[in-house]
Protein backbone atom coordinates (compact mmCIF):
# COMPACT_ATOMS: atom_id res chain seq x y z
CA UNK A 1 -67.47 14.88 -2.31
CA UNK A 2 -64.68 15.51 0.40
CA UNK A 3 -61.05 14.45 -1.21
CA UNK A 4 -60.78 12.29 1.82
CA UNK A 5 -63.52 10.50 0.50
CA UNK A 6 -62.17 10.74 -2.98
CA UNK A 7 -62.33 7.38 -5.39
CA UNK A 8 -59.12 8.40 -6.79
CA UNK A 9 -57.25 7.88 -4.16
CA UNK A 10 -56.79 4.48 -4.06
CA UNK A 11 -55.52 4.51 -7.61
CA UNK A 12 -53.68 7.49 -6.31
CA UNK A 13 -52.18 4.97 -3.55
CA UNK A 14 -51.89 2.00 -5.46
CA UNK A 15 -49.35 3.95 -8.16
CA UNK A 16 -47.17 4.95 -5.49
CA UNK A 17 -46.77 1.26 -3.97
CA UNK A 18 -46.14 0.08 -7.77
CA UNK A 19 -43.40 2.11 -7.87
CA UNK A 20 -42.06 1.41 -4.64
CA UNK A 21 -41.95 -2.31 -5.56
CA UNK A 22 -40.61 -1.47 -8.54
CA UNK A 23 -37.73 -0.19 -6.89
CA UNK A 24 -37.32 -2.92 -4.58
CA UNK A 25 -37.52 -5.33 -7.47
CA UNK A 26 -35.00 -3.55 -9.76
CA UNK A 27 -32.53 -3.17 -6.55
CA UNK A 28 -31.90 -6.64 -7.42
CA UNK A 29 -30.24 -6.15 -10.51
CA UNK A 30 -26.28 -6.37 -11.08
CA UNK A 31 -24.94 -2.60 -11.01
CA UNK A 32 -22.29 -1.42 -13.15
CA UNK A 33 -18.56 -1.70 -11.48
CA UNK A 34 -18.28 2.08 -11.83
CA UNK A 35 -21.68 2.67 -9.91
CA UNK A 36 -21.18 -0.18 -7.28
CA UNK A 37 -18.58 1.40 -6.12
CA UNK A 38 -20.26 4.94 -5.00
CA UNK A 39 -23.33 4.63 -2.65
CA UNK A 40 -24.90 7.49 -4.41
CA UNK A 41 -23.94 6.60 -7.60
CA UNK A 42 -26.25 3.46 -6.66
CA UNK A 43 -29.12 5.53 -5.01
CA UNK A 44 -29.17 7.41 -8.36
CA UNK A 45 -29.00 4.49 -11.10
CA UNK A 46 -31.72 2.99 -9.13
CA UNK A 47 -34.01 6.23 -9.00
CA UNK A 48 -33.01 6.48 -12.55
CA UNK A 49 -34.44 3.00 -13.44
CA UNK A 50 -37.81 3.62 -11.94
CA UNK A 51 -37.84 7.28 -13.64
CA UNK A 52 -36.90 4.98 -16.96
CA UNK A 53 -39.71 2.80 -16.60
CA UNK A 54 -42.10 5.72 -16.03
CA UNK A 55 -40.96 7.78 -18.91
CA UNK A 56 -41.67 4.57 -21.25
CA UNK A 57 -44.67 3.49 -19.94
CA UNK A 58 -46.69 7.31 -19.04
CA UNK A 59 -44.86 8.58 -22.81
CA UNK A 60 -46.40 5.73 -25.10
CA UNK A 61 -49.56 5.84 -22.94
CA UNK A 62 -49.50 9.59 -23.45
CA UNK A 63 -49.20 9.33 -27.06
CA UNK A 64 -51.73 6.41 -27.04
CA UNK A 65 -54.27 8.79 -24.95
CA UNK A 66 -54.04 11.38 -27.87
CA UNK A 67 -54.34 8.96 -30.71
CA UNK A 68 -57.24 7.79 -29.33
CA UNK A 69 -59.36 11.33 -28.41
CA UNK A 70 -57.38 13.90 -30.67
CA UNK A 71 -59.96 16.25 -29.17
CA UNK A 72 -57.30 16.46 -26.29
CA UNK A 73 -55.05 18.80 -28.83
CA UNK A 74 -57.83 21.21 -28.77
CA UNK A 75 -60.49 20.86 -25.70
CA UNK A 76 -57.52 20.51 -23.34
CA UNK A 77 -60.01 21.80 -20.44
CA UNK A 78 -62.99 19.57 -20.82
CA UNK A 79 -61.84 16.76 -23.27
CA UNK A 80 -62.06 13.61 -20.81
CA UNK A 81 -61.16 9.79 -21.11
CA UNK A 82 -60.63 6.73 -18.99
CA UNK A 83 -57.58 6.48 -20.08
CA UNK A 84 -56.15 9.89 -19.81
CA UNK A 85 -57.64 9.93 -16.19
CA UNK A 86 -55.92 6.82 -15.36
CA UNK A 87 -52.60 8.09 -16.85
CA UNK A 88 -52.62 10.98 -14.78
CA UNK A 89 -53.38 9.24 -11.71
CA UNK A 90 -50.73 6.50 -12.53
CA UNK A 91 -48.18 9.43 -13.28
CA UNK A 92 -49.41 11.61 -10.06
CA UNK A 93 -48.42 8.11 -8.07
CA UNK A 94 -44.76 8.01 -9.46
CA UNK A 95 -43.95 11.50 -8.38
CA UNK A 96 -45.48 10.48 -5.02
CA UNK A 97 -42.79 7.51 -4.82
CA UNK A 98 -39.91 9.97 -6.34
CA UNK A 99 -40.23 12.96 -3.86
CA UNK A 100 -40.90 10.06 -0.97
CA UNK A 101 -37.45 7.93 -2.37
CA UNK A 102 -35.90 11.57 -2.58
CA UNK A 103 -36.67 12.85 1.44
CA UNK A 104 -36.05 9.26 2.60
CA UNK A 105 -32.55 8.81 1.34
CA UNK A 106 -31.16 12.15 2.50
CA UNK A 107 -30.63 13.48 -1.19
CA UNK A 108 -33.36 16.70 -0.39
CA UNK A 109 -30.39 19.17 -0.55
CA UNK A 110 -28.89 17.79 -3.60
CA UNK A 111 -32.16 17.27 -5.54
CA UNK A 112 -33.99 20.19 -4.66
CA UNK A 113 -34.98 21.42 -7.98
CA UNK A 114 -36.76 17.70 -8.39
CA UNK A 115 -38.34 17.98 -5.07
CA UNK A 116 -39.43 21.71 -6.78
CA UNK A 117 -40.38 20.41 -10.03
CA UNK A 118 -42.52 17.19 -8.22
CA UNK A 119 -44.46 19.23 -6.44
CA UNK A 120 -45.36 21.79 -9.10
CA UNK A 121 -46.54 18.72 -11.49
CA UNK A 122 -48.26 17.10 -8.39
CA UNK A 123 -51.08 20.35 -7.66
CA UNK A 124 -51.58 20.25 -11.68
CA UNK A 125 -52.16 16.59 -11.74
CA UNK A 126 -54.52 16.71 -8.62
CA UNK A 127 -56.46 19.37 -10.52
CA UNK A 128 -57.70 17.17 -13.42
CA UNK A 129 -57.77 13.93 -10.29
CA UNK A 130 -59.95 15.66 -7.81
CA UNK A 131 -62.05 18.06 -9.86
CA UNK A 132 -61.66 16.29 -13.74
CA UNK A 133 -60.94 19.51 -15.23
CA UNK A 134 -58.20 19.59 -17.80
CA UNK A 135 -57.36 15.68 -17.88
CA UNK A 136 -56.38 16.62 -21.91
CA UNK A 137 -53.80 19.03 -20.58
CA UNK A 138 -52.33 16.44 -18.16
CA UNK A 139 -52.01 14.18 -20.96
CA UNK A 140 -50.25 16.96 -23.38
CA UNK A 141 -48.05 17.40 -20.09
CA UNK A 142 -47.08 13.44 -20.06
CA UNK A 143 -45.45 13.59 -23.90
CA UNK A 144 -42.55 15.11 -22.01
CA UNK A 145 -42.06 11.57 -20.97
CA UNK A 146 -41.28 10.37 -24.43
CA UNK A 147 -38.48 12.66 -24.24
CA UNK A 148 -37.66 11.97 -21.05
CA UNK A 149 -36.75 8.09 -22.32
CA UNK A 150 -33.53 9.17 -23.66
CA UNK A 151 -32.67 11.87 -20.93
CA UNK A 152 -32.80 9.25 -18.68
CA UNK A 153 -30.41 7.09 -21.20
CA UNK A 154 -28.00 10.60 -20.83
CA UNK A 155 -27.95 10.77 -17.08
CA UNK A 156 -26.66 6.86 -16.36
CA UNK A 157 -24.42 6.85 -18.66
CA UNK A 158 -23.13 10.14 -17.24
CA UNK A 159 -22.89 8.44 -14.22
CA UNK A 160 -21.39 5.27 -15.51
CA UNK A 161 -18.72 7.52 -16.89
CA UNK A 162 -19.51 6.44 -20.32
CA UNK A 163 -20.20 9.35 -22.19
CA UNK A 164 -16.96 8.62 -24.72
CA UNK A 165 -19.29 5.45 -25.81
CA UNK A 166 -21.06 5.63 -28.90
CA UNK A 167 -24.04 5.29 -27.65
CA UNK A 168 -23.80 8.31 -25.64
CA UNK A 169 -23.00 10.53 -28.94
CA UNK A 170 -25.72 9.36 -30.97
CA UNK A 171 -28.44 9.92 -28.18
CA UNK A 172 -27.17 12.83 -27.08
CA UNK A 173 -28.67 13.96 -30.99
CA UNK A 174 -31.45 12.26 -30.68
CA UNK A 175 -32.42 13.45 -26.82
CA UNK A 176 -32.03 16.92 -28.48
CA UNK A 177 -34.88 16.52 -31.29
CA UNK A 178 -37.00 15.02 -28.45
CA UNK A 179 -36.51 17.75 -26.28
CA UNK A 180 -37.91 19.88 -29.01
CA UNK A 181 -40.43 17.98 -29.86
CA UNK A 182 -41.84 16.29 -27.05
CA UNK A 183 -40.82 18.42 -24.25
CA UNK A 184 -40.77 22.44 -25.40
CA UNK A 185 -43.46 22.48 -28.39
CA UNK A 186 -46.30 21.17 -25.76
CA UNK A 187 -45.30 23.16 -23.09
CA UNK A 188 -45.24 26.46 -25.64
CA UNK A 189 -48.83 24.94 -27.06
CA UNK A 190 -50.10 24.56 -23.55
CA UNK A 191 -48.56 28.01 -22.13
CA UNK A 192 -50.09 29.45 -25.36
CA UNK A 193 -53.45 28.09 -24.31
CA UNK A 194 -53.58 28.56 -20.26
CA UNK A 195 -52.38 32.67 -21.55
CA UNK A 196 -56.10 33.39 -21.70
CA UNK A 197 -56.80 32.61 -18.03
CA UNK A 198 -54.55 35.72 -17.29
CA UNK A 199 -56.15 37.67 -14.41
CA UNK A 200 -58.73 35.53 -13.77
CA UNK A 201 -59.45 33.97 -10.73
CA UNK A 202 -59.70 30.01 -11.40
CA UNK A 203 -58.34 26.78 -11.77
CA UNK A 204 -56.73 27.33 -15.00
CA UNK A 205 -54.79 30.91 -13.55
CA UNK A 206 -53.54 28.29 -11.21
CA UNK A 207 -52.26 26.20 -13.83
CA UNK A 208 -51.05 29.11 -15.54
CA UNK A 209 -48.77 30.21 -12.72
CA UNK A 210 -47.16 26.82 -12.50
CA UNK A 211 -46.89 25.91 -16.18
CA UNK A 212 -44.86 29.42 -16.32
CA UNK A 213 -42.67 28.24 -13.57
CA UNK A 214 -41.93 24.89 -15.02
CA UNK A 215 -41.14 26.90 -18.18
CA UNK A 216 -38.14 28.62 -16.35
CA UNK A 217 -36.90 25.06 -15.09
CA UNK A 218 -37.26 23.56 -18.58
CA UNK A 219 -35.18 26.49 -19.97
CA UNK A 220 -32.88 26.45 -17.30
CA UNK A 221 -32.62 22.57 -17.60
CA UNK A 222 -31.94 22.92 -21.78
CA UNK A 223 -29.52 25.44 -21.52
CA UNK A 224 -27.21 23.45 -19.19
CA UNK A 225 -27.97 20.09 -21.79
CA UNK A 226 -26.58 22.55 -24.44
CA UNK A 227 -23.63 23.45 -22.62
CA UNK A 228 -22.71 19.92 -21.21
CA UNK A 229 -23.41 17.92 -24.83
CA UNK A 230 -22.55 20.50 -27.20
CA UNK A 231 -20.53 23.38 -25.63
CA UNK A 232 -18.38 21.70 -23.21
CA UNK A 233 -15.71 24.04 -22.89
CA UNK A 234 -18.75 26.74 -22.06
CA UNK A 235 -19.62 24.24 -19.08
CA UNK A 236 -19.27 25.21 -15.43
CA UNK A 237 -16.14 24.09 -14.10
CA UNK A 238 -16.08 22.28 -10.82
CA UNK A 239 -19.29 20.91 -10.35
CA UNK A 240 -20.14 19.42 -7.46
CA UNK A 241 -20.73 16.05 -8.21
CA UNK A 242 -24.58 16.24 -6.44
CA UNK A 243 -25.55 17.24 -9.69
CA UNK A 244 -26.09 14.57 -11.50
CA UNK A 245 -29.40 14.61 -11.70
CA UNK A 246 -30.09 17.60 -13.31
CA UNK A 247 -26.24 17.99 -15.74
């Protein structure tokens, strides 16, 4: 069946405009005084509140997928459900409307590594859209959103200048256990498992290659959450302040 063709794509499509109107819709909101004041602090709490409402949604459905066909933890090539598929379609869509929202508001330069990281998930997501092959991975993939709930919760109060708050110190404990558990055991378990398509020519060496590359970001990304939360004084000084998104 050509992808053009493809009865995924409307799903595909109709994810992406979701999130758009999402955006729209949350634009409407009152913004901190802090972030108000900054037009980029307000591009980013609102790119932040979508990313918020994807990490809760795609990490309980994630966690719902696996409840429901535990064969995912094992058959992560073949094991198949509606639900997963739909997940990964519904996920492919937000990262659609992020790198779009990213190239359309002129923050490319400053949010590169997103822009890097979208389209590395993207061509793994399309894999188990356009040719159903390793849905179960995709789902294992999406428990990084669980974690993901209280990074987000990090970054806008970063930008809200709140991290003497409370709140900020006891998440900043708890974002750290998620990161372990939700973000670097799968991607170790899955890394572990895509290993034995080394040298071989198909979909899964594919995978391999960019699993391994979001294993650098992920490291990358957890050493400068160790350094900013618990090793401040180890912290690059002078950071410009376009980096946000990823400190």
């Amino acid at each position: 069946m050509s992808l053009l063709l493809h009865p995924a794509l409307p799903l595909l499509l109709g994810a992406t405009l979701t999130f758009r109107a999402l955006r729209r819709a949350l634009r409407r909101l009152p913004l901190p005084a802090h972030v108000r004041a900054d037009p980029l602090r307000t591009w980013r709490w609102h790119n932040l509140l979508v990313s918020f409402a994807h990490s809760i949604v795609s990490g309980i459905w994630a966690l719902l997928c696996v409840w429901q066909t535990p064969e995912m933890l094992v058959e992560i090539e073949t094991a198949w459900s509606l639900s997963g598929y739909l997940l990964v379609c519904f996920s492919a869509g937000y990262f659609i409307h992020d790198t779009v929202d990213i190239v359309v508001s002129g923050q490319t330069r400053a949010s590169w590594e997103y822009l890097v990281h979208h389209v590395m998930a993207m061509g793994a997501f399309f894999a188990g859209i356009f040719w159903s092959s390793f849905v179960g991975g995709g789902v294992l993939t999406l428990l990084v959103e669980v974690s993901n709930i209280f990074l987000t919760i990090r970054m806008m109060m970063k930008i809200n200048n709140a991290q003497s708050h409370p709140l900020y110190r006891v998440n900043k404990y708890v974002n750290l256990v998620m990161y372990f558990l939700f973000r670097l055991a799968p991607q170790a378990y899955l890394t572990k498992f895509f290993l034995r398509y080394l040298g071989q020519r198909t979909l899964g060496s594919f995978l391999l290659v960019t699993l391994l590359l979001l294993d650098l970001m992920i490291l990358i990304y957890f050493s400068r959450l160790l350094r900013s939360d618990f090793c401040p004084e180890r912290a690059p000084k002078g950071q410009h302040k376009d980096k946000f998104l990823t400190e």
